[in-house]
N, C-alpha and C. Protein backbone atom coordinates (compact mmCIF):
# COMPACT_ATOMS: atom_id res chain seq x y z
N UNK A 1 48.16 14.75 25.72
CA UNK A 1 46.88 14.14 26.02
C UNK A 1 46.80 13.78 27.50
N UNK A 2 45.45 13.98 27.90
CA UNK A 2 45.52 13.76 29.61
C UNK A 2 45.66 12.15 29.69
N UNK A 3 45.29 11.23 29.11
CA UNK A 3 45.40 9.81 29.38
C UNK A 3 46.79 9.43 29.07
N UNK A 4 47.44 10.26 28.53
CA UNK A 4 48.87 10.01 28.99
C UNK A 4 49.95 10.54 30.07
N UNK A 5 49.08 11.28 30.75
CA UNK A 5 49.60 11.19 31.96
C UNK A 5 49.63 10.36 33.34
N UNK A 6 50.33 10.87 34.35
CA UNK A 6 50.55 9.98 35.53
C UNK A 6 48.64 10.18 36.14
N UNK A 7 48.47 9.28 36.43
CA UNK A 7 46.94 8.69 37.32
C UNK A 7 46.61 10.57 38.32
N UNK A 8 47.40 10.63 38.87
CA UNK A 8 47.21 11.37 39.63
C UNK A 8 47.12 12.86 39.09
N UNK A 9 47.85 13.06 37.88
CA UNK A 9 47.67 14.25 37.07
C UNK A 9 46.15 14.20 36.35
N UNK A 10 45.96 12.57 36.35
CA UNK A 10 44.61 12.96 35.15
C UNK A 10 43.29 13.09 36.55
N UNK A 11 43.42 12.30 38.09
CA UNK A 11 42.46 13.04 38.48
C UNK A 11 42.56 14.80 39.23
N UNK A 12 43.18 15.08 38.60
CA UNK A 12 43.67 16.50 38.98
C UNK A 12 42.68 17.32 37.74
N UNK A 13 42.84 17.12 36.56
CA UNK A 13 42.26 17.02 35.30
C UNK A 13 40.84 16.78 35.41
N UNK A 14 40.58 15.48 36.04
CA UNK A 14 39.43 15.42 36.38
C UNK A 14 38.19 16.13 37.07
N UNK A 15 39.19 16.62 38.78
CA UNK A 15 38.43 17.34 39.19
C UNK A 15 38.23 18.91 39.00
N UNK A 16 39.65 19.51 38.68
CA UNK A 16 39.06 20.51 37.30
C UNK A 16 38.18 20.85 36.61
N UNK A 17 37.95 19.64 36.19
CA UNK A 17 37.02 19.76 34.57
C UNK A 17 35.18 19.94 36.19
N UNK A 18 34.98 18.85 36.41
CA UNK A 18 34.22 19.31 37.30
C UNK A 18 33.87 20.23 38.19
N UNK A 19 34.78 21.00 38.80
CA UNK A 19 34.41 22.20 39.38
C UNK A 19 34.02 23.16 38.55
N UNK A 20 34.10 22.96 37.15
CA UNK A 20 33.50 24.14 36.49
C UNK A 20 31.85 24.30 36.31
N UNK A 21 31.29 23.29 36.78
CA UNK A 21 30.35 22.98 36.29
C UNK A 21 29.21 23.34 37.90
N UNK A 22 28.90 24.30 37.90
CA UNK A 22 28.27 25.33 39.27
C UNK A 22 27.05 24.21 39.91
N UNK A 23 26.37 23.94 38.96
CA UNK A 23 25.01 23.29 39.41
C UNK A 23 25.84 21.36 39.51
N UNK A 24 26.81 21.32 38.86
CA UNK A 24 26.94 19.57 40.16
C UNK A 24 28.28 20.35 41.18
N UNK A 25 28.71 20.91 41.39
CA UNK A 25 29.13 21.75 42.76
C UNK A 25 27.97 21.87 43.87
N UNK A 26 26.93 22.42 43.23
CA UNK A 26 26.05 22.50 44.52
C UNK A 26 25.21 22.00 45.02
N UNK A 27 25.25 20.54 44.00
CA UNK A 27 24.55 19.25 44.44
C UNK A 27 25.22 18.28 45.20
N UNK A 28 26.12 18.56 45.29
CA UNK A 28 27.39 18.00 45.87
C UNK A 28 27.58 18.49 46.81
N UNK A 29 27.57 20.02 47.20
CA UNK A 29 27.85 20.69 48.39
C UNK A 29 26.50 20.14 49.44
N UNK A 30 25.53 20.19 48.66
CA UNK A 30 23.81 20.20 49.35
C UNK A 30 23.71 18.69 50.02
N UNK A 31 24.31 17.95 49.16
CA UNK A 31 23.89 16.51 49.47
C UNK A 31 25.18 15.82 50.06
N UNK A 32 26.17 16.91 50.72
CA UNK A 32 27.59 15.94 51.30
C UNK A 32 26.51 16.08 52.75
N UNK A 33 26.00 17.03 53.54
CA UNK A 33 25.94 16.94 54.75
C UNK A 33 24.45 15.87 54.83
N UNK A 34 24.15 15.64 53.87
CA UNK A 34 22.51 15.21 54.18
C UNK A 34 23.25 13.88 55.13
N UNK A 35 24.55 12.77 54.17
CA UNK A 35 25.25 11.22 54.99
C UNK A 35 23.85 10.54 54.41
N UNK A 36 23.33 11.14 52.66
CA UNK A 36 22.53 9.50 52.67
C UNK A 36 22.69 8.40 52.62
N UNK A 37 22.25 7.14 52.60
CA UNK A 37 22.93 5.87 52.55
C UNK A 37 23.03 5.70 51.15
N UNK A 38 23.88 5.32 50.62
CA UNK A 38 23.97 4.62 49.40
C UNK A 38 23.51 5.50 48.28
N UNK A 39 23.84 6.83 48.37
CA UNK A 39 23.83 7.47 47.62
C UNK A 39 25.24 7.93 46.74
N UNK A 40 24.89 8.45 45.55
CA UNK A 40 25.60 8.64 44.27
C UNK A 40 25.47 9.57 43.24
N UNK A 41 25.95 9.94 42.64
CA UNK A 41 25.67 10.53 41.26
C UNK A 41 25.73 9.87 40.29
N UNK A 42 25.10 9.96 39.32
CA UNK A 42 25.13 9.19 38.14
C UNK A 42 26.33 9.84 36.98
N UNK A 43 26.41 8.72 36.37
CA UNK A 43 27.90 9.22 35.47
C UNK A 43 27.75 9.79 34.10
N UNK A 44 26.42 10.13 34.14
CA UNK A 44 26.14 10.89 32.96
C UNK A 44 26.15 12.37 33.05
N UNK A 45 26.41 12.93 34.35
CA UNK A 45 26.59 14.57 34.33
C UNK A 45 28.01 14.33 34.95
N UNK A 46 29.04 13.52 34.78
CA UNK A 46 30.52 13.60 35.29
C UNK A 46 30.81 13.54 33.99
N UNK A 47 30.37 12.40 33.16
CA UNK A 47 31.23 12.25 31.42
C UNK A 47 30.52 13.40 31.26
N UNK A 48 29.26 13.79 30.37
CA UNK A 48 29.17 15.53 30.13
C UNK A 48 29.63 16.62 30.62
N UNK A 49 30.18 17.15 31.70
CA UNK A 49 30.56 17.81 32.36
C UNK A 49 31.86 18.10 31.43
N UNK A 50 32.85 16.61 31.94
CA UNK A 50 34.17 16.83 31.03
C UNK A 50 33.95 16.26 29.64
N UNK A 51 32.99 16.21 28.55
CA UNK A 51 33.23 16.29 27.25
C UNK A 51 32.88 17.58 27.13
N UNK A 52 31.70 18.08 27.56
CA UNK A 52 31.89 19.79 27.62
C UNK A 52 33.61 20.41 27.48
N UNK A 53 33.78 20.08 28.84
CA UNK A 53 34.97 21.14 29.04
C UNK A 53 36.25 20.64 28.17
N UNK A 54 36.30 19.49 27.60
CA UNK A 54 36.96 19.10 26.52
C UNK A 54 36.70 19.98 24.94
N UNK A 55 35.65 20.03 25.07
CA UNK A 55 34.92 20.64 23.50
C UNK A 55 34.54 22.10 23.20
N UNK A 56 35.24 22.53 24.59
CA UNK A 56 34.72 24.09 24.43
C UNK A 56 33.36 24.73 25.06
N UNK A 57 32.30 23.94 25.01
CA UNK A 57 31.20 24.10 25.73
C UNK A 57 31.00 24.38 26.89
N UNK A 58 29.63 24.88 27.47
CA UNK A 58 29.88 25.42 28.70
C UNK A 58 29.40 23.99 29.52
N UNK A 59 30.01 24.35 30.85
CA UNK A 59 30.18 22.64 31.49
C UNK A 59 29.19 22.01 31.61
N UNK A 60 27.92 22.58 31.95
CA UNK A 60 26.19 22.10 32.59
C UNK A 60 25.49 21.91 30.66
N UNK A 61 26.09 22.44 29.85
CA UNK A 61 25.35 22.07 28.70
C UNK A 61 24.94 20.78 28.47
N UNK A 62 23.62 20.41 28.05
CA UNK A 62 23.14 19.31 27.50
C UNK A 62 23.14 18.10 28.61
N UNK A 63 22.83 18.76 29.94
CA UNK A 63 23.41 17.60 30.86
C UNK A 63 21.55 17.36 31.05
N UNK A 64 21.22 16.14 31.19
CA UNK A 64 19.56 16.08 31.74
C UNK A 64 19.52 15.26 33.20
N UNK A 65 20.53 14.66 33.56
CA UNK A 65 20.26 13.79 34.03
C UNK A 65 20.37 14.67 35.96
């Protein structure tokens, strides 16, 4: 299980599971150079992303947010 690994293995795991996922890659790529202030992503297409890629699904499935 990944939560039983060392911290640093599970964000390895983490960012894994996210790079699969093309469309928050290139919201991410689009919006690193903008330097908005106080900007973020919301954690509802990071947890979907990796329950997707936990469940077999493809990574952007069922994401709305």
């Amino acid at each position: 299980m990944i939560s039983q690994l060392p911290i640093d293995e599970q964000l390895d795991a983490f960012q894994e599971a996210l790079s699969r996922n093309e469309v928050l890659v290139g919201v991410l790529t689009r919006a690193a150079p903008l330097e908005l202030p106080g900007w973020y992503l919301t954690a509802g297409c990071l947890f979907q992303t990796v329950w997707n890629t936990v469940t077999g699904r493809a990574p952007d499935d069922g994401i709305k947010d």
